[in-house]
Protein backbone atom coordinates (compact mmCIF):
# COMPACT_ATOMS: atom_id res chain seq x y z
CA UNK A 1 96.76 -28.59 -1.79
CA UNK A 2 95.20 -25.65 -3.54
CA UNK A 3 92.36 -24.75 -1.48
CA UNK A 4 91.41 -21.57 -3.63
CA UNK A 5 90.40 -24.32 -6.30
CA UNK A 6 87.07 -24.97 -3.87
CA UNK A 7 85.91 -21.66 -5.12
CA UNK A 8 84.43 -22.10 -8.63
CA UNK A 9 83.25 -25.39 -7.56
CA UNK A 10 81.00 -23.87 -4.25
CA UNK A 11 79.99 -21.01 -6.41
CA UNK A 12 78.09 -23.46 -8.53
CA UNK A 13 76.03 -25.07 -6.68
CA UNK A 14 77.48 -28.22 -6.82
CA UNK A 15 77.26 -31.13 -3.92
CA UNK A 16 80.00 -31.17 -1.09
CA UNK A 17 81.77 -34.08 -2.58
CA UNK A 18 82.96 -31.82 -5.14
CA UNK A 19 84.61 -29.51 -3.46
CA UNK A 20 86.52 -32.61 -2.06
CA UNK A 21 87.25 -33.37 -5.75
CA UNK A 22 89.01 -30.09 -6.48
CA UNK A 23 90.93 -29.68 -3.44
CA UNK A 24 93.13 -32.70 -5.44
CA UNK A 25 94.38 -33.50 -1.67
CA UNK A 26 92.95 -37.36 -1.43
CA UNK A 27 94.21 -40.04 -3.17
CA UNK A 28 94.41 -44.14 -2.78
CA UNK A 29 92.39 -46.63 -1.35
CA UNK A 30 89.99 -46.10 1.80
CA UNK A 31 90.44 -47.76 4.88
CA UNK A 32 88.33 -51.25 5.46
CA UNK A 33 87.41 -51.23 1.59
CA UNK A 34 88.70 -51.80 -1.34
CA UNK A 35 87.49 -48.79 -2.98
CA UNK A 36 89.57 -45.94 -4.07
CA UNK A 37 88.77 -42.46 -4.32
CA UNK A 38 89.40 -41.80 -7.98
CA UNK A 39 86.66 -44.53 -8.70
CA UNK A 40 84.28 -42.45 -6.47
CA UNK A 41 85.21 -39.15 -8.18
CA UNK A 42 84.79 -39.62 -11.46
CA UNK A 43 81.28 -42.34 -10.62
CA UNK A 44 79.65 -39.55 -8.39
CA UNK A 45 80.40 -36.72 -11.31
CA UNK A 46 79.75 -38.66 -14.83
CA UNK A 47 76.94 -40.94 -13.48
CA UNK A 48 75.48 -40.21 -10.33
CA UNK A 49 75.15 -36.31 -9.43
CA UNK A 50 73.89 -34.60 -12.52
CA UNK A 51 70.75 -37.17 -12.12
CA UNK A 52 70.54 -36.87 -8.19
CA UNK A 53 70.06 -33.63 -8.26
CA UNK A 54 67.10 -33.22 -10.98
CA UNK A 55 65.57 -35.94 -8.75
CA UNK A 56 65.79 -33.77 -5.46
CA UNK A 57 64.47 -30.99 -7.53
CA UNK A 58 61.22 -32.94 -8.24
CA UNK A 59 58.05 -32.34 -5.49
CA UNK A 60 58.11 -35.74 -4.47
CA UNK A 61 61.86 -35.33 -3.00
CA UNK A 62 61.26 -31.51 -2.75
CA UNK A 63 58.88 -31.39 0.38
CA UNK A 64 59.65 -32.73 4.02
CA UNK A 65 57.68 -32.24 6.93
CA UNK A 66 59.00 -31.87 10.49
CA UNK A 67 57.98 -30.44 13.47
CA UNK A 68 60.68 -27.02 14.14
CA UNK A 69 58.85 -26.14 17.43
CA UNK A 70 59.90 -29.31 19.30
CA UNK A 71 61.90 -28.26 21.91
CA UNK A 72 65.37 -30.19 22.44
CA UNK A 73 64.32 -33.36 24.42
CA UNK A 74 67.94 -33.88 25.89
CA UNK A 75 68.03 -30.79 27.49
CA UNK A 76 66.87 -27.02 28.02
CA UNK A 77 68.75 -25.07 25.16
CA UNK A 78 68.27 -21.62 23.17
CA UNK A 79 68.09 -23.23 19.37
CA UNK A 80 67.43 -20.10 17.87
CA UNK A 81 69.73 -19.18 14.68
CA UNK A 82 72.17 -16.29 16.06
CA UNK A 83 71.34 -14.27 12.45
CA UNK A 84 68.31 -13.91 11.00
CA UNK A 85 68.79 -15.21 7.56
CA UNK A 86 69.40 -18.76 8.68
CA UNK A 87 65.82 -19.80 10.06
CA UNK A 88 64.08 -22.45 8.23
CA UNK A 89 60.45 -21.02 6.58
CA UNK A 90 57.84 -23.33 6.21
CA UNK A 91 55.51 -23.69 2.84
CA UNK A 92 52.28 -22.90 3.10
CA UNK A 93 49.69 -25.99 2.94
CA UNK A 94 48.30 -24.52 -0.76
CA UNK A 95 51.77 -24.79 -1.83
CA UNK A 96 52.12 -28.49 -1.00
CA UNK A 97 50.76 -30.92 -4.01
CA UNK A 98 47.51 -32.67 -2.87
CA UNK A 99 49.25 -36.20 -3.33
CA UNK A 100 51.53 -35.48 -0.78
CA UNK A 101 49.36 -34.02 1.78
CA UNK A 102 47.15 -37.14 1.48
CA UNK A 103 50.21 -38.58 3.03
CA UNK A 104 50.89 -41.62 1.26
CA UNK A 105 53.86 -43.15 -0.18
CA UNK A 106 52.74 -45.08 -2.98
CA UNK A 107 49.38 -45.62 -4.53
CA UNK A 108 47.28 -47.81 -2.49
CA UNK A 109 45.02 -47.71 -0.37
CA UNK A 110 45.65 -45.29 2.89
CA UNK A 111 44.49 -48.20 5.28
CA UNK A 112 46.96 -50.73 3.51
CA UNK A 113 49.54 -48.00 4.35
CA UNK A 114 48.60 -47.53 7.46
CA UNK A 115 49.04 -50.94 8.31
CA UNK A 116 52.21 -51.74 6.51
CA UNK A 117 53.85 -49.01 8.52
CA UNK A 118 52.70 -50.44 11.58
CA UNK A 119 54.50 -53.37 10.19
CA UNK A 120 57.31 -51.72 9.66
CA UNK A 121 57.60 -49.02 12.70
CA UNK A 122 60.94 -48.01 14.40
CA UNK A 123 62.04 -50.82 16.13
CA UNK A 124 60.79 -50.44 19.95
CA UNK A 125 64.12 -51.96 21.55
CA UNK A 126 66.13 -48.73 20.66
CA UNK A 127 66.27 -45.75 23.44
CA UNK A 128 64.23 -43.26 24.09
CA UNK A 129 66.67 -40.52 22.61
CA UNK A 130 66.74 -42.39 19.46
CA UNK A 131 63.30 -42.90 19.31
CA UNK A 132 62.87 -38.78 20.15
CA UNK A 133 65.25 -37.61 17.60
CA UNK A 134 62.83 -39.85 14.98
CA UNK A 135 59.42 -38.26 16.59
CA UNK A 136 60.89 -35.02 15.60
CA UNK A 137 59.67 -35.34 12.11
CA UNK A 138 56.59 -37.80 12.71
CA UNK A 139 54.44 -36.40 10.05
CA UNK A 140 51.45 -36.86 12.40
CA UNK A 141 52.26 -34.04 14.80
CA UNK A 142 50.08 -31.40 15.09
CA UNK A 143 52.83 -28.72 15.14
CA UNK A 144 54.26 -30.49 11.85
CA UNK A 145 55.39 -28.12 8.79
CA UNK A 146 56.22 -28.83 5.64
CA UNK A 147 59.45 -27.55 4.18
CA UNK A 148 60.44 -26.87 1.25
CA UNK A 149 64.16 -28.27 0.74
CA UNK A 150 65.05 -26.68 -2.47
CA UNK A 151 64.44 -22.92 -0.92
CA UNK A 152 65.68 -24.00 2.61
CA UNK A 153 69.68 -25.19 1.35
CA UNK A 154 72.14 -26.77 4.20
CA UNK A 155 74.14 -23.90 4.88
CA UNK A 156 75.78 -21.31 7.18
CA UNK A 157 73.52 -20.81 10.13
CA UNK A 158 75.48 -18.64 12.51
CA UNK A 159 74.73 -21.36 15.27
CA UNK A 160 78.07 -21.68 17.38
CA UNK A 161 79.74 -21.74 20.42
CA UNK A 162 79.07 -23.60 23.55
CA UNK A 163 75.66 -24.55 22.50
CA UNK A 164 76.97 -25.66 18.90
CA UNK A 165 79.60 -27.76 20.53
CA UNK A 166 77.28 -29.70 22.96
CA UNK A 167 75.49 -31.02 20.24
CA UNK A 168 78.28 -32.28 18.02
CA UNK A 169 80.37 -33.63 21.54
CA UNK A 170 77.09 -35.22 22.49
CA UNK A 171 76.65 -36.98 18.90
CA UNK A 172 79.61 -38.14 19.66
CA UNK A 173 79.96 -39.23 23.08
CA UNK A 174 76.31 -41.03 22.63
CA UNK A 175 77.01 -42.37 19.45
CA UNK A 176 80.70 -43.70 18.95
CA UNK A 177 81.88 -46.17 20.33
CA UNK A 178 86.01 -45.15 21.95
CA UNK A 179 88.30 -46.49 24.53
CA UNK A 180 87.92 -45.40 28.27
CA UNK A 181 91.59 -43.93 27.82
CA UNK A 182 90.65 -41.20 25.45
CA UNK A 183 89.72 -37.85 27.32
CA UNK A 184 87.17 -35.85 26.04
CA UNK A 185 85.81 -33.95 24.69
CA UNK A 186 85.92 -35.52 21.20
CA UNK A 187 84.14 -33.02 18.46
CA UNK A 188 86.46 -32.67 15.66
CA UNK A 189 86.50 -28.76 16.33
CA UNK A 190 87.04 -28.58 19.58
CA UNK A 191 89.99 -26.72 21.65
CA UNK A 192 92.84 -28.66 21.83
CA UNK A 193 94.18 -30.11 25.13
CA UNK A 194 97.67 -30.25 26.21
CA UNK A 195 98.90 -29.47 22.76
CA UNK A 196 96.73 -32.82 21.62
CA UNK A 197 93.76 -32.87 19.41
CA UNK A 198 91.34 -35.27 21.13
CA UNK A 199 90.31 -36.52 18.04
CA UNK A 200 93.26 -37.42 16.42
CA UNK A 201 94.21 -39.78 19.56
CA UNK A 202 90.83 -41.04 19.18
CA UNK A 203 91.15 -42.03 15.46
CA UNK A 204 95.06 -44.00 16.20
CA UNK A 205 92.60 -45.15 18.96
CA UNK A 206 90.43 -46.92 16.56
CA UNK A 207 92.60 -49.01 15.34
CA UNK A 208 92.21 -51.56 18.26
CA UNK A 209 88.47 -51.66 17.72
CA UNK A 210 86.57 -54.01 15.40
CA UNK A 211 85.40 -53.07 11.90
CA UNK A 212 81.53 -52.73 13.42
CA UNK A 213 82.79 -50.16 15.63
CA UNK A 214 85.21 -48.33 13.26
CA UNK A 215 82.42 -48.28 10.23
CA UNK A 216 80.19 -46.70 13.05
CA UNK A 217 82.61 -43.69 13.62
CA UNK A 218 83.41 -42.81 10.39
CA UNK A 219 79.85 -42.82 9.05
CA UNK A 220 79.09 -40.14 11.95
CA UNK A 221 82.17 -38.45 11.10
CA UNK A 222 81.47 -38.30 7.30
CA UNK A 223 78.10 -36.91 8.14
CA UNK A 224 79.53 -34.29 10.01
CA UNK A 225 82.28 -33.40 7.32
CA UNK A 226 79.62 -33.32 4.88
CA UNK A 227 77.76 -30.38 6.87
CA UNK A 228 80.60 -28.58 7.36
CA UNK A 229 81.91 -28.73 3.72
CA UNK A 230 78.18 -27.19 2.85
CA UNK A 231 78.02 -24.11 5.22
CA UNK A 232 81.66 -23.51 4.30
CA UNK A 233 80.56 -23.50 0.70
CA UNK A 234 77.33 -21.59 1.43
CA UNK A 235 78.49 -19.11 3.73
CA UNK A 236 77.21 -15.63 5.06
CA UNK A 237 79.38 -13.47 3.73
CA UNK A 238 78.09 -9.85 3.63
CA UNK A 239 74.66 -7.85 4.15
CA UNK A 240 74.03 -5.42 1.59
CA UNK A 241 71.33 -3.09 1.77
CA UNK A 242 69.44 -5.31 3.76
CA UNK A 243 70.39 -8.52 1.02
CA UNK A 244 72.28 -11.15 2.18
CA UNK A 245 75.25 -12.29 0.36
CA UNK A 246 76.28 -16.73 0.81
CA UNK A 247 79.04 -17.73 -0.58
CA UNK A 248 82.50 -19.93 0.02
CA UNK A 249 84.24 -19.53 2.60
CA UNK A 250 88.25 -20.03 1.82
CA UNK A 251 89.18 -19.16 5.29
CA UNK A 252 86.44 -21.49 6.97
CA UNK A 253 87.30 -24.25 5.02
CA UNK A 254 91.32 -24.35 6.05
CA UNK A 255 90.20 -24.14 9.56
CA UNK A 256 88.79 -27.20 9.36
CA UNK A 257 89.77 -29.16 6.97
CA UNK A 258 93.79 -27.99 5.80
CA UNK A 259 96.52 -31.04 7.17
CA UNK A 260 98.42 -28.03 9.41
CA UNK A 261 95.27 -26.50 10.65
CA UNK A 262 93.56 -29.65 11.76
CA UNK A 263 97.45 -31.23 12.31
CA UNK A 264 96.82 -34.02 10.05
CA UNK A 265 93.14 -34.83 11.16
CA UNK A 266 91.42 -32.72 8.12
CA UNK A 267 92.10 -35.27 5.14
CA UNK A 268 90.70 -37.91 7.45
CA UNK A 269 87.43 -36.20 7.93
CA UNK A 270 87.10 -36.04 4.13
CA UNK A 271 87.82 -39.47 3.64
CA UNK A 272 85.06 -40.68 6.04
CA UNK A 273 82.84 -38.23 3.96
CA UNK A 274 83.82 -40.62 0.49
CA UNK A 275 83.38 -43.92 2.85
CA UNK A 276 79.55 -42.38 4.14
CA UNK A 277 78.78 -42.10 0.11
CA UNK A 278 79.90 -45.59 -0.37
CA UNK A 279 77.94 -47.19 2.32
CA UNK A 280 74.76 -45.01 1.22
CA UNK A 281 75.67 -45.85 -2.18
CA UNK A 282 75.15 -49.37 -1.42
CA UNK A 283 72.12 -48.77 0.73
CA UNK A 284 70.81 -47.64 -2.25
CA UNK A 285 71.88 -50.51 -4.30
CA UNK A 286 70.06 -52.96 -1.77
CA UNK A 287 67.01 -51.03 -1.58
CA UNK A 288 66.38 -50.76 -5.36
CA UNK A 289 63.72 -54.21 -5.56
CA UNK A 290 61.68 -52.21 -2.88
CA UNK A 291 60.98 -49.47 -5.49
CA UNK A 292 61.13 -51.66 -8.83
CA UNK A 293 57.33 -53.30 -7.86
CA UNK A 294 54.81 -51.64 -10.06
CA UNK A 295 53.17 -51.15 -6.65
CA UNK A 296 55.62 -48.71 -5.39
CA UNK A 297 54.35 -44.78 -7.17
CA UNK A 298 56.31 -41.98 -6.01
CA UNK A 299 52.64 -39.93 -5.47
CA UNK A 300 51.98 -36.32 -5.81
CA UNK A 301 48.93 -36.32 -7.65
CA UNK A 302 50.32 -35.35 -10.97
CA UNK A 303 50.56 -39.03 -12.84
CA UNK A 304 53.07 -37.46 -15.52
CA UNK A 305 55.54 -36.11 -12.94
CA UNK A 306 55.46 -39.17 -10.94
CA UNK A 307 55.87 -41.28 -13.84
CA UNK A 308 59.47 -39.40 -14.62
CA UNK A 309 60.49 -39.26 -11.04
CA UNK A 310 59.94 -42.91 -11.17
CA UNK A 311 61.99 -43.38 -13.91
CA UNK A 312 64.67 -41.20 -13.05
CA UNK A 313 65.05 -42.75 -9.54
CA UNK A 314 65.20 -46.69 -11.28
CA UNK A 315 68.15 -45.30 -13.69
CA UNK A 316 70.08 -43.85 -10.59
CA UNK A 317 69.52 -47.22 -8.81
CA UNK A 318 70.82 -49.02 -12.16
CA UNK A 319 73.56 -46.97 -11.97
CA UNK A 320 74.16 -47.90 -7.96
CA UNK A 321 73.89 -51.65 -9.15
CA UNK A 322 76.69 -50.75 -11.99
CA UNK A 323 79.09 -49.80 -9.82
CA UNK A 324 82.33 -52.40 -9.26
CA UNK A 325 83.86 -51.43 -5.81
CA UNK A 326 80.81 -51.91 -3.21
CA UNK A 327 81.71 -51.84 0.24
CA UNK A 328 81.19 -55.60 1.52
CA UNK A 329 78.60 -55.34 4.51
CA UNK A 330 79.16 -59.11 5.29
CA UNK A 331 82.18 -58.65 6.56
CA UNK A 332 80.22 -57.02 9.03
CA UNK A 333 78.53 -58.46 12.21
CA UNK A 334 80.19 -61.86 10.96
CA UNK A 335 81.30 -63.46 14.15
CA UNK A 336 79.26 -63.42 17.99
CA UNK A 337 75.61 -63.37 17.12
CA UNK A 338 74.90 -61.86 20.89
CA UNK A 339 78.03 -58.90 20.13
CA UNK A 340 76.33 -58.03 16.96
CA UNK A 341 72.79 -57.73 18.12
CA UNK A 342 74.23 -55.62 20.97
CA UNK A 343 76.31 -52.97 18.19
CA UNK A 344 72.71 -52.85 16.14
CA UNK A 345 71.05 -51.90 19.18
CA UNK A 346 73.26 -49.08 19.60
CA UNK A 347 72.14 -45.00 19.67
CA UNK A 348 72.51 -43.65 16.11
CA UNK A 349 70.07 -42.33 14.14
CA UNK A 350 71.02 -41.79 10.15
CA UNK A 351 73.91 -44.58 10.11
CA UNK A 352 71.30 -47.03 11.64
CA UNK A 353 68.82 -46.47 8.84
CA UNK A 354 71.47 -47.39 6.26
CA UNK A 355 72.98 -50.12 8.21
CA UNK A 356 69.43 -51.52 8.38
CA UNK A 357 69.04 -51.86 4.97
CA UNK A 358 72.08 -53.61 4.00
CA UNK A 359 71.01 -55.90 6.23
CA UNK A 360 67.56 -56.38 4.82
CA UNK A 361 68.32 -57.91 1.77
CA UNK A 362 66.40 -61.13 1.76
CA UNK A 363 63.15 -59.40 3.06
CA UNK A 364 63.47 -56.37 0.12
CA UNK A 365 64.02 -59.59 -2.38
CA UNK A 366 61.18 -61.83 -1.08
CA UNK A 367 58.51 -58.34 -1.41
CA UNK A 368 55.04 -58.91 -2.93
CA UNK A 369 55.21 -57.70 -6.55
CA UNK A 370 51.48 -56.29 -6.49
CA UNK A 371 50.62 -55.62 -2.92
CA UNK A 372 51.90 -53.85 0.48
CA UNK A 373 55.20 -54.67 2.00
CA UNK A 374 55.18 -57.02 4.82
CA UNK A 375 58.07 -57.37 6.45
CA UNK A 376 60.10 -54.26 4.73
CA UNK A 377 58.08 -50.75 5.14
CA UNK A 378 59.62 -47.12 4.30
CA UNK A 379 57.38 -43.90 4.80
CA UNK A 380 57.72 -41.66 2.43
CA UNK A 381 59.58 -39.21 5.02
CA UNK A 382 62.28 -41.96 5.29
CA UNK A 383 62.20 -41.96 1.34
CA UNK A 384 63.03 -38.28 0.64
CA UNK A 385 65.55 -38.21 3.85
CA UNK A 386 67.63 -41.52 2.02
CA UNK A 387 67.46 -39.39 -1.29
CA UNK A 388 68.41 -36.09 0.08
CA UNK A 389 70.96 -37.26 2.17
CA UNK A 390 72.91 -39.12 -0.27
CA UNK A 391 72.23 -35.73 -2.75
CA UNK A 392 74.28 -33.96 0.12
């Protein structure tokens, strides 16, 4: 219950799972696993971090491009950062290796590419917000950048208020599934109601709804904590003579996170942060046959450093395979074919991605050893965002 001990642990750096680690506030097993949190603690720090994050650091994982002048296709909105330390700078193209610019994700030929990822295109059933919030970093767009994600960190941005809390209600509201009984709104922030926190009825809520619709929540809600555990950590504190000083943020992280601030909902939103690493963790586990085939070259134009990042991505998916408390996908989607078609269908955009490839086991498996996939396709954009993500 010692929040001050999140201080040495922010101030080096370290992912957002550690500070979780050193609050010492979470114990036991999570809900609809059998995994406990200790396992996931002391996995994530021996095995799994120190290596995930000299991967990130490598240009293959280092560069992403996306297009930052798309305006908000939901609706009209002022995105701009209220301080001006928190805007995102793009790289220059001379700084971007030549591999990467060629813009293909492993070394064959660019029409083979071209073609698999036809094959393997976002699925045209889902809606046209999905679809939009996907277009946003199409790689093909004129008004594309590249970014460079070491020198651009998740942190503080100084976006809030009303604008701040459309977007996280709307996540929601879009994107979770709830009973018609519970009022909104439902962002884990917002002002409480009548003494009630929306989002605590909402979670006693969930336990009337099916495991599809529960693992759906709390993957959104563990994505959330996870951003809010990294601009607590990597706050604005202070300008000094014009420098900015980032660091962790005691009082920011109570607010949301302590039992009495959040009255009880805090450790919950923590939890669903260790249950979004498990299911990535197994994404990662399912997708490692994909990246085994000699065909598969993590390309930047530099055959040494591609070789390593190679090999240090097949030891981290070794160590994914290693681990003894998976969470069991197949007790997922298990009963009415026509109910689970609907729930894949549904609005999400990171938590589909991974819940796709859990479920695309026996395509990954049956992959040509020496030629383009056919039948299972990632870009390389979707390779870097699976890496990063799970290094957050």
């Amino acid at each position: 219950n010692n929040f001050v001990d999140y201080l040495p642990c922010a101030g080096r750096g370290d992912s957002a799972l550690c500070a979780v680690l050193t609050t010492k506030t979470l114990t036991g097993v999570l809900d609809d696993c059998l995994c406990d949190i200790e396992s996931i603690d002391d996995f994530n720090t021996f095995k799994i971090f120190p290596k995930i994050q000299k991967l990130q650091e490598r240009d293959y994982f280092r560069y992403y491009k996306v297009n930052l002048k798309r305006p908000c296709p939901f609706w009209a909105d002022d995105g701009h950062c209220s301080i001006k330390d928190c805007h995102v700078e793009p790289c220059p193209e001379s700084k971007i290796p030549v591999g990467i610019k060629a813009g293909s994700s492993n070394k064959v030929k660019l029409e083979d590419c071209e073609q698999a990822n036809k094959l393997g295109a976002v699925n045209s059933t889902l809606s046209s917000g999905a679809f939009s919030l996907r277009n946003n970093t199409n790689e093909r767009s004129p008004d594309a950048q590249y970014v460079d994600l070491l020198l651009n960190p998740e942190r503080y941005t100084g976006y809030k208020g009303p604008s701040a809390w459309r977007v996280w209600n709307s996540i929601y509201e879009e994107n979770c599934f709830k009973p018609r009984s519970v009022y909104r709104p439902l962002n884990p922030l917002a002002p409480s109601r009548g003494g009630d926190d929306g989002l605590l009825v909402f979670f006693f809520s969930l336990t009337g709804l099916c495991l599809e619709k529960r693992v759906f929540y709390k993957l959104i809600s563990g994505l959330h904590a996870s951003i809010n555990l990294h601009l607590c950590a990597n706050y604005l504190l202070e300008e000094t003579w014009g420098k900015p000083s980032w660091g962790p943020n005691v009082k920011e992280f109570t607010r949301r996170f302590d039992p009495i601030e959040t009255k009880g909902e805090g450790p919950r939103r923590l939890k669903n942060l260790y249950f979004l690493y498990l299911i990535e963790l197994r994404a990662l586990s399912k997708v490692a046959p994909y990246f085994e085939r000699s065909v598969v070259d993590l390309y930047t134009g530099n055959g040494h450093e591609d070789a390593e990042s190679k090999a240090l991505l097949l030891e981290i998916f070794r160590d994914t395979k290693s681990f003894h408390m998976h969470f069991d996908e197949k007790s997922m989607f298990a009963g009415d074919k026509k109910g689970a078609k609907s729930l894949k269908l549904e609005e999400v955009t990171l938590p589909i991605d991974l819940i796709d490839i859990l479920f695309s086991e026996k395509e990954i498996q049956n992959l040509p050893e020496n030629s383009p996939s056919k039948g299972f396709q990632l870009t390389r954009q979707e390779i870097v965002a699976l890496v990063n993500a799970f290094g957050r």
